[in-house]
C-alpha atoms as a PDB file:
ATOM      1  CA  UNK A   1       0.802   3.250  16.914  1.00  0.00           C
ATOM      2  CA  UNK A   2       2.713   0.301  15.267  1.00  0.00           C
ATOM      3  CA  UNK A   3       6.087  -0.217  17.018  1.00  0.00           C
ATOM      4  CA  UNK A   4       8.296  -2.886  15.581  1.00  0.00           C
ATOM      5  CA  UNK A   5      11.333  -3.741  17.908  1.00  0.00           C
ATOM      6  CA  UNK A   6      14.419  -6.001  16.528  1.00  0.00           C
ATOM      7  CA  UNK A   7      12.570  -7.692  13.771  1.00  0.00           C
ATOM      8  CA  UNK A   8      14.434 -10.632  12.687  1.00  0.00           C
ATOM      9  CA  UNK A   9      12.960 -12.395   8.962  1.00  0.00           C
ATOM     10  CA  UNK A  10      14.873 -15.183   6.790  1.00  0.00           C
ATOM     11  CA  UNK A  11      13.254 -16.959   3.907  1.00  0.00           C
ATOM     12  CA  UNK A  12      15.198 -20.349   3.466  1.00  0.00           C
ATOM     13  CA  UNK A  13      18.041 -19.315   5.208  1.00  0.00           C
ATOM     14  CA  UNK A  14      18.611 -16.367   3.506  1.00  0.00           C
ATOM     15  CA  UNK A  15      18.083 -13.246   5.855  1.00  0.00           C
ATOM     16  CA  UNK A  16      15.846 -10.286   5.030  1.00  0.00           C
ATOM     17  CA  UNK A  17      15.356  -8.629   8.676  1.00  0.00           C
ATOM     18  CA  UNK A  18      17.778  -8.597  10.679  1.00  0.00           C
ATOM     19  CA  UNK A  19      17.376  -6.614  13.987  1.00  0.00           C
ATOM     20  CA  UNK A  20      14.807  -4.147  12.476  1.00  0.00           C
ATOM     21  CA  UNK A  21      12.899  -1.862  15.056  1.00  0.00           C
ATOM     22  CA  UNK A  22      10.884   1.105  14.325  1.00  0.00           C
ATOM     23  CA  UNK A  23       7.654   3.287  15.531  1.00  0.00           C
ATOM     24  CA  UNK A  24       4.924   4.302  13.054  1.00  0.00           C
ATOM     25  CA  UNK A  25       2.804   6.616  15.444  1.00  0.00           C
ATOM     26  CA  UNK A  26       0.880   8.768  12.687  1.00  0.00           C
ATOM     27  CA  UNK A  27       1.304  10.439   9.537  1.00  0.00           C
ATOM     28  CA  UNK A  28       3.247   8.911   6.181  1.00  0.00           C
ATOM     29  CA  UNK A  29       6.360   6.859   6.118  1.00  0.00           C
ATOM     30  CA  UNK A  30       7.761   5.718   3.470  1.00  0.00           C
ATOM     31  CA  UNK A  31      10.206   2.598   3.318  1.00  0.00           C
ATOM     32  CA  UNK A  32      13.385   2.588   1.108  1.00  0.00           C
ATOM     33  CA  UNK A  33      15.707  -0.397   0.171  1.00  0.00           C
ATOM     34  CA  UNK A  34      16.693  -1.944  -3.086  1.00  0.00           C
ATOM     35  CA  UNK A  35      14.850  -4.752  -4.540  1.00  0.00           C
ATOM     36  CA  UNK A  36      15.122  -7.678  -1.858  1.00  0.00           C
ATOM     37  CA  UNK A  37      15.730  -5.341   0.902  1.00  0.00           C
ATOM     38  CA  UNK A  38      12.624  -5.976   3.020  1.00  0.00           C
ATOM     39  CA  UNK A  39       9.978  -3.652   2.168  1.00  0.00           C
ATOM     40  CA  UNK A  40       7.562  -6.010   1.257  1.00  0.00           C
ATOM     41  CA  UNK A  41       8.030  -8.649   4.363  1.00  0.00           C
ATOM     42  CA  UNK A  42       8.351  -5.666   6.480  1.00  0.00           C
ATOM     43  CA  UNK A  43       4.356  -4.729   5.031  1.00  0.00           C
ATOM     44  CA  UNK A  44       3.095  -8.202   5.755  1.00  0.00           C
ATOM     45  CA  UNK A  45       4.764  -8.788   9.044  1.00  0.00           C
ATOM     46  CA  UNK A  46       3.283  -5.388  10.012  1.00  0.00           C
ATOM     47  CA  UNK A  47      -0.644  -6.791   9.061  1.00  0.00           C
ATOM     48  CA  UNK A  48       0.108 -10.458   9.927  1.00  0.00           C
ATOM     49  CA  UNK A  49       0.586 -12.029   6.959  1.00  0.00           C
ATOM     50  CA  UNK A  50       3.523 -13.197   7.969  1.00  0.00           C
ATOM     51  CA  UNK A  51       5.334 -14.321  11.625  1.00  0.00           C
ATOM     52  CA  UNK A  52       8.981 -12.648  12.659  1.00  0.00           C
ATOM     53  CA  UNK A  53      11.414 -15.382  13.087  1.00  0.00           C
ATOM     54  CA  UNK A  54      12.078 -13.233  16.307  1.00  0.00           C
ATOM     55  CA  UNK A  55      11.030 -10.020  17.540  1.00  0.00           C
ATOM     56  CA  UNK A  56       8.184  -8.180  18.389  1.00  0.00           C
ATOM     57  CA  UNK A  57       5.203  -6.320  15.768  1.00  0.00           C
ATOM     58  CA  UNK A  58       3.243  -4.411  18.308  1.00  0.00           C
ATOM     59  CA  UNK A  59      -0.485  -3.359  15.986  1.00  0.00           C
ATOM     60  CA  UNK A  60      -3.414  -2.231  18.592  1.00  0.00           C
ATOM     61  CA  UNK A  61      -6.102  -4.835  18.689  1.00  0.00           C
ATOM     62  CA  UNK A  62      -8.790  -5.066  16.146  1.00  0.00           C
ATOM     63  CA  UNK A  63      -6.217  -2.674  13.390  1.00  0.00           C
ATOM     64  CA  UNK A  64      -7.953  -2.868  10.170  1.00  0.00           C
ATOM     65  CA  UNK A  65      -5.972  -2.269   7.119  1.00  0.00           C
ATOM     66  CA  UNK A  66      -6.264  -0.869   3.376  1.00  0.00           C
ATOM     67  CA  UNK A  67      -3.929  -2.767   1.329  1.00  0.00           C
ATOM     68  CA  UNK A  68      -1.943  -2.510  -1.652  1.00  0.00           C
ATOM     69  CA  UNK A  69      -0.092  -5.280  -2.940  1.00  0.00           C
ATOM     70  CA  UNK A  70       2.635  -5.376  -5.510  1.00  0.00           C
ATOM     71  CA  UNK A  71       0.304  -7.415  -7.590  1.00  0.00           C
ATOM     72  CA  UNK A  72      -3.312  -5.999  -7.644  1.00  0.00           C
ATOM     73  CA  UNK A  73      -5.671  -8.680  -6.727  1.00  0.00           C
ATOM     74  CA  UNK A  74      -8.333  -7.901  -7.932  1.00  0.00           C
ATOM     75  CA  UNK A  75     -11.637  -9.422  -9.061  1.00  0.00           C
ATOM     76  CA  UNK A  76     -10.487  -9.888 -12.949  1.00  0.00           C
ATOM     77  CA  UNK A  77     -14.353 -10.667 -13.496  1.00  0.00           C
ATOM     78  CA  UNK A  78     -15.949  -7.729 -11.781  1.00  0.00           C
ATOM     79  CA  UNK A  79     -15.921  -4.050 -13.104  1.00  0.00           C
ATOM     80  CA  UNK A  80     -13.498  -1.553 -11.454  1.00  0.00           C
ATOM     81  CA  UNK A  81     -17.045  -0.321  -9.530  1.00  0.00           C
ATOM     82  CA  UNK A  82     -18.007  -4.079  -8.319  1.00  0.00           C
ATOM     83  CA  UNK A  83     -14.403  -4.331  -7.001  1.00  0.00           C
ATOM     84  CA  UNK A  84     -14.810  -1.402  -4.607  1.00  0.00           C
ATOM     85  CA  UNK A  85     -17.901  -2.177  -4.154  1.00  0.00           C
ATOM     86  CA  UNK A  86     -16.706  -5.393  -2.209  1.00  0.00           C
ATOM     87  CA  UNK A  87     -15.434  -2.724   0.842  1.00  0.00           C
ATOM     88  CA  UNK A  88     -17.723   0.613   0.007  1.00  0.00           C
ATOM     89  CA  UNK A  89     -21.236   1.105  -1.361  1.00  0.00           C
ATOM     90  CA  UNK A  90     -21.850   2.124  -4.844  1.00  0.00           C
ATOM     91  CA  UNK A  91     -22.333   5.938  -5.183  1.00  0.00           C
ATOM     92  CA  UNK A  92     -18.698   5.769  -2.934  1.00  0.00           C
ATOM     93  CA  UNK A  93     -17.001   3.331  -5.254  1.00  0.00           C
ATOM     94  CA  UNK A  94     -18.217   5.800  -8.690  1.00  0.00           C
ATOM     95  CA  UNK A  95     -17.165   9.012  -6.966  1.00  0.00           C
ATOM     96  CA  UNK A  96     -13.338   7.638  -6.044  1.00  0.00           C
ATOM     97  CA  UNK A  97     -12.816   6.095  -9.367  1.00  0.00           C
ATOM     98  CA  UNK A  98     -14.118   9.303 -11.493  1.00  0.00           C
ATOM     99  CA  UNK A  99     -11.087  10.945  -9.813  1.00  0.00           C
ATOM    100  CA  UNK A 100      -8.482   8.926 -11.170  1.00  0.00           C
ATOM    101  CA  UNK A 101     -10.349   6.309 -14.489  1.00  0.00           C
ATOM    102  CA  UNK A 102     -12.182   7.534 -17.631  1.00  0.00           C
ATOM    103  CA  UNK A 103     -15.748   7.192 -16.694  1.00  0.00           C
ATOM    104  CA  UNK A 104     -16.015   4.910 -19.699  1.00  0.00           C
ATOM    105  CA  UNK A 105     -13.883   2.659 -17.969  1.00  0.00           C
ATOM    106  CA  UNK A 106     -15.887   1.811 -15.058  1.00  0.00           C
ATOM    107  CA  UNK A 107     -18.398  -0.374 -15.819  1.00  0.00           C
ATOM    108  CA  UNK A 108     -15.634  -2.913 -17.674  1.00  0.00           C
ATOM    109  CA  UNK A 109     -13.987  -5.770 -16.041  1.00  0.00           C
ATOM    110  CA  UNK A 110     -10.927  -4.955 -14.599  1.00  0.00           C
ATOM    111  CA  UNK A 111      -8.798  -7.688 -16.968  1.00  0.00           C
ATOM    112  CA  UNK A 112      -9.881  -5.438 -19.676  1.00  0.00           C
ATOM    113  CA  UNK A 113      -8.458  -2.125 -18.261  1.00  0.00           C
ATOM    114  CA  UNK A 114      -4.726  -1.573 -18.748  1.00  0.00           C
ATOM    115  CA  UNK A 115      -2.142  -2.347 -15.959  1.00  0.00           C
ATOM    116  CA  UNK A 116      -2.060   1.278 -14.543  1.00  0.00           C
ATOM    117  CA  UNK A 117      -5.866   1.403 -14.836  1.00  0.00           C
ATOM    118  CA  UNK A 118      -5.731  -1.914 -12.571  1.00  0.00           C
ATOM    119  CA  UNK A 119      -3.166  -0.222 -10.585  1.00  0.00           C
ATOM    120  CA  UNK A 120      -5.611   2.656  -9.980  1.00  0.00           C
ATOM    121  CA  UNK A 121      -8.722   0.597  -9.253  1.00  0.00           C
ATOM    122  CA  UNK A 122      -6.446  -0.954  -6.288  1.00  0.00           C
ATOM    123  CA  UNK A 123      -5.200   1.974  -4.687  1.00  0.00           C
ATOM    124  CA  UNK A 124      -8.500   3.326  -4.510  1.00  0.00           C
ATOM    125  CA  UNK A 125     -10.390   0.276  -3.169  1.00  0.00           C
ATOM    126  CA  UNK A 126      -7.351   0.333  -0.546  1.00  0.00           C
ATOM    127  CA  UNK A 127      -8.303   3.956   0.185  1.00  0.00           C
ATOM    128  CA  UNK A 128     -12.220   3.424   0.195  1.00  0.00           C
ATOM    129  CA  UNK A 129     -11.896   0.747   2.501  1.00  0.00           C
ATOM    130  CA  UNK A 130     -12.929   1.070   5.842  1.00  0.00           C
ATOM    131  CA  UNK A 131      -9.575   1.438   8.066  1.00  0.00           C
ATOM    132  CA  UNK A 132      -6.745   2.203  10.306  1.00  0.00           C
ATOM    133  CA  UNK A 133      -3.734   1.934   8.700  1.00  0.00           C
ATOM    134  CA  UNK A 134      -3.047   2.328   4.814  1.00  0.00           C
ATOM    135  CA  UNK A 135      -0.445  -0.252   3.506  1.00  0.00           C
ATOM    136  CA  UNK A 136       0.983   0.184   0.192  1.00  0.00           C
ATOM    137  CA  UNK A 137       3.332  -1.300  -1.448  1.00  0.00           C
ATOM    138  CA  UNK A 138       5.481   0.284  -4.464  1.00  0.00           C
ATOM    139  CA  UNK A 139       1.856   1.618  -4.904  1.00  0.00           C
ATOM    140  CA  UNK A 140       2.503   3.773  -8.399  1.00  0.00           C
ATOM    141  CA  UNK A 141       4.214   1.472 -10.329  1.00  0.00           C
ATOM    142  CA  UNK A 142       3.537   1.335 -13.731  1.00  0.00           C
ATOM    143  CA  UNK A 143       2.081   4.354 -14.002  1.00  0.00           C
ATOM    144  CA  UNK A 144       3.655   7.351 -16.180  1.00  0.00           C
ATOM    145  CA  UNK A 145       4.172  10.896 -14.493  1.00  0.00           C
ATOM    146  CA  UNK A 146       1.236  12.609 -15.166  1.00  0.00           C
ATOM    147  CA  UNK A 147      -0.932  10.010 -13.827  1.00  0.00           C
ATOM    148  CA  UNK A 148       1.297   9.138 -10.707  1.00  0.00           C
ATOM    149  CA  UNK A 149       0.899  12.566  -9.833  1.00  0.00           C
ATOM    150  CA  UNK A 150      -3.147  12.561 -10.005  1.00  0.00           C
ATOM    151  CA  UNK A 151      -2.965   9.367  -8.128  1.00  0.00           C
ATOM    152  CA  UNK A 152      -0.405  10.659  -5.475  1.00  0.00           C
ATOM    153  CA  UNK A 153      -2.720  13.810  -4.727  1.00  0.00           C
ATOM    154  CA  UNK A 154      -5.985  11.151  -4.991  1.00  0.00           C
ATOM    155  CA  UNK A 155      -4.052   9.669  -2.237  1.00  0.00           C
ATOM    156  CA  UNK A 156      -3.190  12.926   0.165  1.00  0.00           C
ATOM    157  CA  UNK A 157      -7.213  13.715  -0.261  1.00  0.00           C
ATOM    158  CA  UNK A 158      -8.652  10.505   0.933  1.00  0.00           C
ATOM    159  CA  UNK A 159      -5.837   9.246   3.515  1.00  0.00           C
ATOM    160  CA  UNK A 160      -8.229  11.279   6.219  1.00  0.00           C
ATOM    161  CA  UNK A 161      -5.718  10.916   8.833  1.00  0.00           C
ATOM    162  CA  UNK A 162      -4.541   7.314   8.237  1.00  0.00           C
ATOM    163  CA  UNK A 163      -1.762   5.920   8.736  1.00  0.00           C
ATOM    164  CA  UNK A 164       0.201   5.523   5.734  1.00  0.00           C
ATOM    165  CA  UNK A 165       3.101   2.888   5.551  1.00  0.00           C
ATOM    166  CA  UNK A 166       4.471   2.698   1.480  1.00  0.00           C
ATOM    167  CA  UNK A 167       7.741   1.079   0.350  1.00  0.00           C
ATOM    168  CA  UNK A 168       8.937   2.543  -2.914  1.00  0.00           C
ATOM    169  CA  UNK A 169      12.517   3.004  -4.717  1.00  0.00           C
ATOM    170  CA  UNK A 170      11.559   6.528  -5.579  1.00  0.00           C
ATOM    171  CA  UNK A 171      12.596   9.679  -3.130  1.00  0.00           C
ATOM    172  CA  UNK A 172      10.167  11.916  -5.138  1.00  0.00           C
ATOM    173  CA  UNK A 173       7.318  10.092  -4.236  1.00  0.00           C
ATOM    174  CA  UNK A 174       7.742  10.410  -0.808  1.00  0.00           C
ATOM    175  CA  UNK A 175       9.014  13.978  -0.885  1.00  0.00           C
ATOM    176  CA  UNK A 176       5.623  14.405  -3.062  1.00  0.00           C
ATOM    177  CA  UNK A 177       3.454  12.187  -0.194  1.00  0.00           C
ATOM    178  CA  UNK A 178       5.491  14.557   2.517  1.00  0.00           C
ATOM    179  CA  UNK A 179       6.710  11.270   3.823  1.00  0.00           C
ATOM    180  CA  UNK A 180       9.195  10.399   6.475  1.00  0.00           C
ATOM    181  CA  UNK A 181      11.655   8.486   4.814  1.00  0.00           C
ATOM    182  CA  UNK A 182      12.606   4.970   6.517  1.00  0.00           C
ATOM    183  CA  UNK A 183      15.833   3.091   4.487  1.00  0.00           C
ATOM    184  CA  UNK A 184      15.792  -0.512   5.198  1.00  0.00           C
ATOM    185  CA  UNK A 185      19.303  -1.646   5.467  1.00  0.00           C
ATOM    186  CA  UNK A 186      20.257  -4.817   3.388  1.00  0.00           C
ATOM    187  CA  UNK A 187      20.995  -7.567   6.180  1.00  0.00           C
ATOM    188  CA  UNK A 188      24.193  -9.541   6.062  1.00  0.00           C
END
C-alpha cells in the first residue's frame, strides 16, 4: 500500500501540491489534472525521485518499480530486444514485444523505430521488469487508436496483480484500464 498524506510540492515558488493525500492499496488508479496539475511530481514523489516540501509518501521498504516516463529513455543504441533485455532475459524480452512491434522491428535500434514504436518498447520493458508497483505516466501518448487499444489490453495481461498508478488527460483510457479515477486539483 502507498498512502500519501497532505503532500505539499512547489517548484520555484510556484505550487504544484498543495495538501494532497491519498491511498493506493491495489488495483489501477488513474490520475487526472490538466497539463501542470501534478501528475507527473505526484509519480516521482511516489518512487523517490523527488522530496515533498512537506508531507508524508508512505512506499513499504524495498518497493521496486516499473516505470514509464513521459519521455522514453531508452537505450537509442540498443535494439528494442537489448533494451528489455537490461530488466528480463531474452526469450522474455521477444515474446512481450511480438505482442505489440512488427517482428521486423526488433532487432533495430530503438532511434530507428518511430515514436509510438519507442513508446511501445517502454511500456513493455516497464511491464517485463521485475516489480511492485507499475508507474506510468501519460503512458499511450502518441499512439493512434488502434494501437492504444492493443497496448492498453498488452497492459491488463501482464500487470499480474501490480499496482498500477497512470496519469493521463483521457477518461477512456482509464474507463478502458477499469481504473479508479483520481483528479488532481490545480493548487492555488
Amino acid at each position: 500500500m502507498i498512502r500519501l498524506e497532505k503532500v505539499y510540492k512547489s517548484f520555484e515558488g510556484k505550487p504544484v501540491l498543495t495538501g494532497f493525500s491519498a491511498v493506493f492499496p491495489e488495483g489501477c488508479w488513474c490520475l487526472m489534472a490538466p497539463s501542470g496539475g501534478g501528475k507527473t511530481t505526484l509519480l516521482r514523489l511516489i518512487c523517490g525521485l523527488e522530496k515533498p516540501d512537506a508531507g508524508k509518501v508512505e512506499v513499504p521498504p524495498g518497493t521496486r518499480f516499473g516505470m514509464v516516463f513521459q519521455e522514453d529513455r531508452l537505450c537509442q543504441g540498443l535494439s528494442a530486444v537489448k533494451n528489455l533485455q537490461l530488466v528480463c532475459p531474452r526469450e522474455r524480452a521477444e515474446a512481450l514485444l511480438r505482442e505489440i512491434l512488427p517482428a521486423d522491428c526488433l532487432g533495430q535500434p530503438v532511434r530507428e523505430l518511430s515514436g509510438g514504436m519507442r513508446r511501445r518498447v517502454a511500456v513493455a520493458r516497464a511491464l517485463a521488469a521485475e516489480s511492485e508497483v507499475l508507474l506510468m505516466d501519460e503512458p499511450f501518448t502518441g499512439l493512434d487508436e488502434e494501437t492504444k487499444a492493443q497496448v492498453m489490453a498488452f497492459v491488463r495481461r501482464h500487470r499480474q496483480g501490480r499496482l498500477l498508478i497512470l496519469s493521463t488527460h483521457q477518461r477512456e483510457e482509464a474507463e478502458a484500464l477499469g481504473a479508479a479515477v483520481i483528479r488532481l486539483e490545480p493548487g492555488p
